[in-house]
Protein backbone atom coordinates (compact mmCIF):
# COMPACT_ATOMS: atom_id res chain seq x y z
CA UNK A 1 -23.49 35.74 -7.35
CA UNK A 2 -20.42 33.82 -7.47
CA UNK A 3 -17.37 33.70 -9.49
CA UNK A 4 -16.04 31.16 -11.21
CA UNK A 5 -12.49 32.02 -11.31
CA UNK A 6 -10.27 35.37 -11.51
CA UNK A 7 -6.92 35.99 -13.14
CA UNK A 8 -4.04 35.20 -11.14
CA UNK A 9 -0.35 34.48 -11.16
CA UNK A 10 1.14 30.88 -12.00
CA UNK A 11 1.84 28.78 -9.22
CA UNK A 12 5.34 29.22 -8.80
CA UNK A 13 7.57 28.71 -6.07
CA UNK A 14 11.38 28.69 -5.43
CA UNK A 15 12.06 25.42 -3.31
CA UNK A 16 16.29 25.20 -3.88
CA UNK A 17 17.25 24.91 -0.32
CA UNK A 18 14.51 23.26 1.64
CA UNK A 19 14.73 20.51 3.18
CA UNK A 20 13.68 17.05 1.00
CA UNK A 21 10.70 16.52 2.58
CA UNK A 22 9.19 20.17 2.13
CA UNK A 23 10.39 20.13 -1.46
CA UNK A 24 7.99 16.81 -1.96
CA UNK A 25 5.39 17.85 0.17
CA UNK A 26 5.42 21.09 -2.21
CA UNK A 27 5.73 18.42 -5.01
CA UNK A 28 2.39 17.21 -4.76
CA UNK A 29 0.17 20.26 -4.75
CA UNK A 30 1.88 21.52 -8.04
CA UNK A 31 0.96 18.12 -9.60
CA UNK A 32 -2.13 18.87 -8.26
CA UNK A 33 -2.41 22.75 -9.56
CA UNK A 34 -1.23 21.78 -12.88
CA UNK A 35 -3.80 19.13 -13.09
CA UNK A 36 -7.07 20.90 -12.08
CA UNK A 37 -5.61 24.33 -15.08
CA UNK A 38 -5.52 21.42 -17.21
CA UNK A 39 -9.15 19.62 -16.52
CA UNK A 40 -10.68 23.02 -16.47
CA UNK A 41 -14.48 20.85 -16.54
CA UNK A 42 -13.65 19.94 -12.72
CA UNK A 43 -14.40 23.48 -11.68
CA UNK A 44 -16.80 24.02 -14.19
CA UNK A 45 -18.55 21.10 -12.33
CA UNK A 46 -18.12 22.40 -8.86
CA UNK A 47 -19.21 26.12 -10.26
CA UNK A 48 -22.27 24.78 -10.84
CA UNK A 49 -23.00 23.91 -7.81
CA UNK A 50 -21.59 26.38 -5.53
CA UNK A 51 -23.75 28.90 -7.64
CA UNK A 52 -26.67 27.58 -5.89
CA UNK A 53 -25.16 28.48 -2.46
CA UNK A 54 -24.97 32.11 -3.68
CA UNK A 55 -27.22 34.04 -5.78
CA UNK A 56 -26.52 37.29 -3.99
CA UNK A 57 -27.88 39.90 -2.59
CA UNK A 58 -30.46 42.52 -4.22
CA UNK A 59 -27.32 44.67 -5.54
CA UNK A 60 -25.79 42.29 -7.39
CA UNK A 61 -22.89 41.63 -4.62
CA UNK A 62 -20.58 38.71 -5.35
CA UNK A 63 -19.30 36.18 -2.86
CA UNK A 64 -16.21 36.99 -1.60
CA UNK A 65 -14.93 33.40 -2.67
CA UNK A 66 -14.59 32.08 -5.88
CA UNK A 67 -15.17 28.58 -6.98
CA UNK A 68 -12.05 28.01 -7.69
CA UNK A 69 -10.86 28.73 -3.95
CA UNK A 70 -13.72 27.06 -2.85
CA UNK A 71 -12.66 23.87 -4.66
CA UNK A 72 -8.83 24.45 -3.93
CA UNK A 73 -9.81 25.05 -0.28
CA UNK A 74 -11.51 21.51 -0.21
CA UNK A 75 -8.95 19.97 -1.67
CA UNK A 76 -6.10 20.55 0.80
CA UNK A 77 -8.93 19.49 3.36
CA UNK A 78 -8.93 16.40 1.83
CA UNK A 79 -5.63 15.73 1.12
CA UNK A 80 -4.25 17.04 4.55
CA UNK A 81 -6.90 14.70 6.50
CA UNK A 82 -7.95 17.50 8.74
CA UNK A 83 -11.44 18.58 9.63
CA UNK A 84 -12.67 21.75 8.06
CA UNK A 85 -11.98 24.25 11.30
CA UNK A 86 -8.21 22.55 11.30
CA UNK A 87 -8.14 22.86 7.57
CA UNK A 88 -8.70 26.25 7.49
CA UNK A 89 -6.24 26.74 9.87
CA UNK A 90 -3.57 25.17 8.26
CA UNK A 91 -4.30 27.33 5.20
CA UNK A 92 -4.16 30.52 7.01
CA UNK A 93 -0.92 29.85 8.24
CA UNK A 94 1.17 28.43 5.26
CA UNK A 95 1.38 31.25 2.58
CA UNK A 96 2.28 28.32 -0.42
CA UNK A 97 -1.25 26.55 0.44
CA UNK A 98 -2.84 30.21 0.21
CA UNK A 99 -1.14 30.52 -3.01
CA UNK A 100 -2.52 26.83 -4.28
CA UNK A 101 -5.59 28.61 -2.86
CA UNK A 102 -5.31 31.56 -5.06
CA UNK A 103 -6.28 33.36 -2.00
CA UNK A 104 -3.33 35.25 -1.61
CA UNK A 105 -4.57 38.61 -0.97
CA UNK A 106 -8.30 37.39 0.69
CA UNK A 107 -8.76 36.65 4.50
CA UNK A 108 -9.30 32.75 4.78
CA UNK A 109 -13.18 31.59 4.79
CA UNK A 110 -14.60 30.43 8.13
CA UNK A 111 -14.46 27.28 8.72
CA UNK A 112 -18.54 26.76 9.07
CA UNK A 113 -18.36 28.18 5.23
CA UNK A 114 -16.25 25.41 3.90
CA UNK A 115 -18.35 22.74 5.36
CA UNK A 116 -21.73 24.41 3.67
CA UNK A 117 -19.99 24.40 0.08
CA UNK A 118 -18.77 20.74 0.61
CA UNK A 119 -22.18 20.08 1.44
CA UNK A 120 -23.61 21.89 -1.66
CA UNK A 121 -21.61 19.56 -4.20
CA UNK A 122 -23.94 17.05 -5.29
CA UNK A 123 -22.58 13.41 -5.43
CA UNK A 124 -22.99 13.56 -9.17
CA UNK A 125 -21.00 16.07 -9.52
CA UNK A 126 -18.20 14.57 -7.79
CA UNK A 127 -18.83 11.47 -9.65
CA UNK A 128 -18.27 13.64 -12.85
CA UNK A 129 -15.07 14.59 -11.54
CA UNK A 130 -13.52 11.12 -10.66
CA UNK A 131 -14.31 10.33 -14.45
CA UNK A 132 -12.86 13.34 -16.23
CA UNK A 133 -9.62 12.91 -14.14
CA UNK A 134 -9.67 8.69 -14.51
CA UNK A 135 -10.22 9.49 -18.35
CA UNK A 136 -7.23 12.32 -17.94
CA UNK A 137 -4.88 9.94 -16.33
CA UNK A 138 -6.03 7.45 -18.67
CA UNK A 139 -4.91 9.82 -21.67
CA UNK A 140 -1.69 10.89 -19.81
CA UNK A 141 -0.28 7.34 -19.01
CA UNK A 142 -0.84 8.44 -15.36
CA UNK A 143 -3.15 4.95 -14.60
CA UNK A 144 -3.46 1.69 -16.19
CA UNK A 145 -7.39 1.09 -16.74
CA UNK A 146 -6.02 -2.65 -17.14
CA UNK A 147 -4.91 -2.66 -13.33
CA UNK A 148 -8.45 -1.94 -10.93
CA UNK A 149 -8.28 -1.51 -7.89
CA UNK A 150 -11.26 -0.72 -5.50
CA UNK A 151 -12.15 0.15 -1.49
CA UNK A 152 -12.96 -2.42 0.25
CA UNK A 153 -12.68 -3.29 4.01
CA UNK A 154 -8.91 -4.07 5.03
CA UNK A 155 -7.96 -6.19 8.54
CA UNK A 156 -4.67 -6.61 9.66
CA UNK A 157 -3.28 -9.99 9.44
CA UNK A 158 -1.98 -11.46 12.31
CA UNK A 159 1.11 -12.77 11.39
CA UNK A 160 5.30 -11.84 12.26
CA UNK A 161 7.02 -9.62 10.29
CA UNK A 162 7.74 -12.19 7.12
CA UNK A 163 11.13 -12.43 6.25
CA UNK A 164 12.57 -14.70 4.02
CA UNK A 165 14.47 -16.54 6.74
CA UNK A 166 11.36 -16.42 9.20
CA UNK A 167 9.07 -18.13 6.45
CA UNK A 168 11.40 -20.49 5.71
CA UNK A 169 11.48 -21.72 9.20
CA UNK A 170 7.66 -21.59 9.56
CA UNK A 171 7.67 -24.36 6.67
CA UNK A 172 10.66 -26.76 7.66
CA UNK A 173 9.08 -26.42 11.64
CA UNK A 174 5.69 -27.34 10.28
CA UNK A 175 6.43 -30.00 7.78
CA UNK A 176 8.77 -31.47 10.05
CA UNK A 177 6.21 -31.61 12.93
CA UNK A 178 3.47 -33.22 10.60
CA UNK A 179 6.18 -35.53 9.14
CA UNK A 180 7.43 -36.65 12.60
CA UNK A 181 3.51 -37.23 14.00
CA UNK A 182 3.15 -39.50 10.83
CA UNK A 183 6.23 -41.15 11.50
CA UNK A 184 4.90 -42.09 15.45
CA UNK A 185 1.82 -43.38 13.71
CA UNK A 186 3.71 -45.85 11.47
CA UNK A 187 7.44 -45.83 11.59
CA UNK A 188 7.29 -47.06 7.89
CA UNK A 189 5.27 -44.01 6.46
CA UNK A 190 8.61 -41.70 7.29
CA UNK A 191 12.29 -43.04 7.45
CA UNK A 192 13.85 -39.67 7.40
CA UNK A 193 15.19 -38.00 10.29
CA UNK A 194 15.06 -34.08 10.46
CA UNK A 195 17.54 -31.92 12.89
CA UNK A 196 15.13 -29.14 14.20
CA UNK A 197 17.85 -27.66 16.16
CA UNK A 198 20.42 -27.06 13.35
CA UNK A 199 17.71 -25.44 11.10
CA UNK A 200 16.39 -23.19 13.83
CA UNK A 201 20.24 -21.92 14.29
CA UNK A 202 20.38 -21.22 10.94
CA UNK A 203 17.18 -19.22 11.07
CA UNK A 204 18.58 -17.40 14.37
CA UNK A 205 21.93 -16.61 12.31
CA UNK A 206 20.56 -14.93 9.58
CA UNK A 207 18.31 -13.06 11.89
CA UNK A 208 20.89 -11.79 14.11
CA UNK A 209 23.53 -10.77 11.70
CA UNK A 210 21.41 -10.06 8.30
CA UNK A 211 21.98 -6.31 9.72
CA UNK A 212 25.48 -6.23 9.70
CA UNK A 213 27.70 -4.45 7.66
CA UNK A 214 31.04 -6.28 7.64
CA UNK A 215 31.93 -7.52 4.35
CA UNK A 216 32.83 -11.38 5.89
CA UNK A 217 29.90 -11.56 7.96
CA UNK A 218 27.77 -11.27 5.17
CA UNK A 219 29.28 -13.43 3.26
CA UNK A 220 28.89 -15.86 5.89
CA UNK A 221 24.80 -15.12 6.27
CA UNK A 222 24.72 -15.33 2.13
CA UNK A 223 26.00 -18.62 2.85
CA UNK A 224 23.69 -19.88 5.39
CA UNK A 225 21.29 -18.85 3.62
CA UNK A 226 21.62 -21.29 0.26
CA UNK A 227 21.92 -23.64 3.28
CA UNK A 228 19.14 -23.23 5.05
CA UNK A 229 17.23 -22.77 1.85
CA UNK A 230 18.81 -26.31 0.29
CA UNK A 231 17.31 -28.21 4.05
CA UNK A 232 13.83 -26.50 3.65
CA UNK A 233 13.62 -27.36 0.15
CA UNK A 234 14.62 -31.06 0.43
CA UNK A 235 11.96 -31.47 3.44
CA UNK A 236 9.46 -29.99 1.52
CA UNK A 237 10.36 -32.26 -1.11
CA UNK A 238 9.63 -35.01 1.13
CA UNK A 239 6.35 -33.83 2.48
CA UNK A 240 5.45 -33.68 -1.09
CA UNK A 241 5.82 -36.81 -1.52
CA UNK A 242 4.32 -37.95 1.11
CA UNK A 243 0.90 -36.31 0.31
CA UNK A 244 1.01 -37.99 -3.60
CA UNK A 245 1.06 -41.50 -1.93
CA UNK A 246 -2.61 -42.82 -0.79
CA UNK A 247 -2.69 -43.91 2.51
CA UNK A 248 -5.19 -46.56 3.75
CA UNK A 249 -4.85 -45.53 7.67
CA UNK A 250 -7.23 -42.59 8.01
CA UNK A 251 -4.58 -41.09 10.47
CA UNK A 252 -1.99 -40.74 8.19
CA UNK A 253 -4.46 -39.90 5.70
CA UNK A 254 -5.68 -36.83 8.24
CA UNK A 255 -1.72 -35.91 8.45
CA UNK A 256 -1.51 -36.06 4.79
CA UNK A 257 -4.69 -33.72 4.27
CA UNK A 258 -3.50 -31.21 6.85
CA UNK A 259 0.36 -31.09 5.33
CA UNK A 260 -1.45 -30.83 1.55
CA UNK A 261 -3.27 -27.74 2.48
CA UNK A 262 0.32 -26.06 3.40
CA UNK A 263 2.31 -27.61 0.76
CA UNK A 264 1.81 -25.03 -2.04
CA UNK A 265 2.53 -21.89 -0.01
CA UNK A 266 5.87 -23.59 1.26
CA UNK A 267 6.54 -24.31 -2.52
CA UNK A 268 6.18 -20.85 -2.85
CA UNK A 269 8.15 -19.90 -0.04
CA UNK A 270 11.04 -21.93 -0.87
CA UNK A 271 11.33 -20.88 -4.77
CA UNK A 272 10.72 -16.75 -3.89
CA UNK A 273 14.08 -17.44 -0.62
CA UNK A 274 15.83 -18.83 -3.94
CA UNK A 275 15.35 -16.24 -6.31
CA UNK A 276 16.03 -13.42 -3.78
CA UNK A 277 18.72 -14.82 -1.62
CA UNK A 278 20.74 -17.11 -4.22
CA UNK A 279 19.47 -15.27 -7.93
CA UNK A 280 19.73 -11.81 -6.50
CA UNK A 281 16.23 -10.88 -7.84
CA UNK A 282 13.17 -8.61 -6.56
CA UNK A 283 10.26 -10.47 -6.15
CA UNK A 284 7.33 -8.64 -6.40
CA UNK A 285 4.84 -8.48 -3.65
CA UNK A 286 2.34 -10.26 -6.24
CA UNK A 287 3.90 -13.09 -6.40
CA UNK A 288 4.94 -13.67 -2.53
CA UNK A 289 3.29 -15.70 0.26
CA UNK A 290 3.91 -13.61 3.28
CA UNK A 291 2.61 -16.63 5.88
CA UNK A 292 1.80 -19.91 5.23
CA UNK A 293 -1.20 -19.86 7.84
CA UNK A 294 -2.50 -16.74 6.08
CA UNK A 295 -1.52 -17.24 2.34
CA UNK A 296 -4.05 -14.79 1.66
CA UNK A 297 -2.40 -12.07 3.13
CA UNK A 298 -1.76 -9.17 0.91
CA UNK A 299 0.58 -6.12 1.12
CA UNK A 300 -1.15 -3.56 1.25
């Protein structure tokens, strides 16, 4: 026969002194603690189950585990990312994760153990579990159920680390090459002429001295800045234009097709540049392009 629980002390420990990153490391398994004494149908859940993996023996013996450390146990398994034998490992070594544990005073299970009572929680049962603690969080402010978000396969993008001054350059480099191929197709179709040199040193300023901390030379970058951001915005005020006229040459109709596919991710581009760089604002990831070959890039 198995326990359910047994009567033991709050989860309390003294963390003035320690380092920052042991005090938030700490952090999280109180949230934890305090959320499973206060969604006491969790282990009622999981007690149901682990009862099956222990009826005991013909006197009545109890396991020597609870459901409660079972549950605990599983939980810093899961949280840590280790396998079970390295889980149980960890445990035995850090008295506070005994303590979340409530196995203070117990020899830690074996390993082999651990892995039979994960096994013996049915997938309904952990299903009943993500929907008492959704509707908890739900209750508590903790989650918004108007914001979803689900699993799904993630691949890394391959694009360059996408700063504003890098993204702007992207657009003038490509608008100005599809402008300029237009341009040796009929002269006409583009009278503009665009210095590809200047921009790109205005790109390679920012991105050498954006990390420094004198007060003038940022000042100076600030300034480049609005003008690098006033050039890419006045070229990609030209390809628009360009793509809203109809063109009766099927090149320059091909050039106009190809530049219209990039146009509204370099609108995008140009406005966030302005409202960080000029307006002083923090854009948020939602509304940012973070390449214009791969505007569906996400942060993740």
């Amino acid at each position: 026969m198995r326990r359910k629980q047994e009567a033991v002390l709050s989860f309390e420990w003294n963390d003035e002194g320690l380092p920052r990153v042991i005090r938030e490391y700490r952090a999280r398994y109180k949230a934890i603690s305090q959320v499973l004494d206060q969604n006491s149908q969790v282990l009622t859940a999981v007690h149901r189950d682990l009862q099956k993996l222990s009826e005991g023996d013909s006197q009545g013996r109890e396991g020597d585990y609870t459901s409660e450390n079972i549950l605990r146990a599983l939980i810093v398994q899961h949280v840590e990312g280790l396998p079970f034998r390295e889980a149980v490992i960890r445990i035995g070594g850090d008295a506070f994760l005994q303590d979340f544990a409530r196995m203070r005073k117990k020899p830690v299970m074996d390993f082999t153990f651990l892995d039979r009572c994960f096994l013996a929680i049915e997938p309904e049962t952990w299903r009943q579990v993500n929907r008492q603690l959704g509707q908890f969080g739900v209750e508590t402010k903790a989650i918004n159920p108007r914001v979803i978000r689900t699993d799904t396969t993630v691949m890394e993008a391959n694009i360059h680390y996408p700063t504003d001054s890098s993204l702007l350059w992207d657009t003038w480099r490509v608008a100005s090459r599809l402008l300029q191929r237009a341009r040796e197709i009929d002269p006409q179709s583009c009278l503009h002429r665009f210095h590809d040199r200047k921009v790109k040193a205005l790109h390679l300023y920012i991105t050498r001295y954006m990390p420094s901390k004198s007060q003038s030379r940022q000042r100076k970058v600030k300034t480049t800045f609005r003008t690098l951001i006033a050039r890419v915005e006045w070229i990609v005020g030209i390809a628009a234009d360009f793509c809203g006229r109809t063109w009766s040459n099927a090149a320059l109709a091909a050039v106009a097709l190809e530049l219209k596919a990039y146009l509204p991710s370099m609108q995008t581009v140009v406005a966030n540049a302005r409202r960080a760089q000029v307006a002083g604002e923090t854009v948020p990831a939602s509304q940012r392009v973070f390449s214009i070959f791969e505007p569906h890039t996400e942060l993740i």
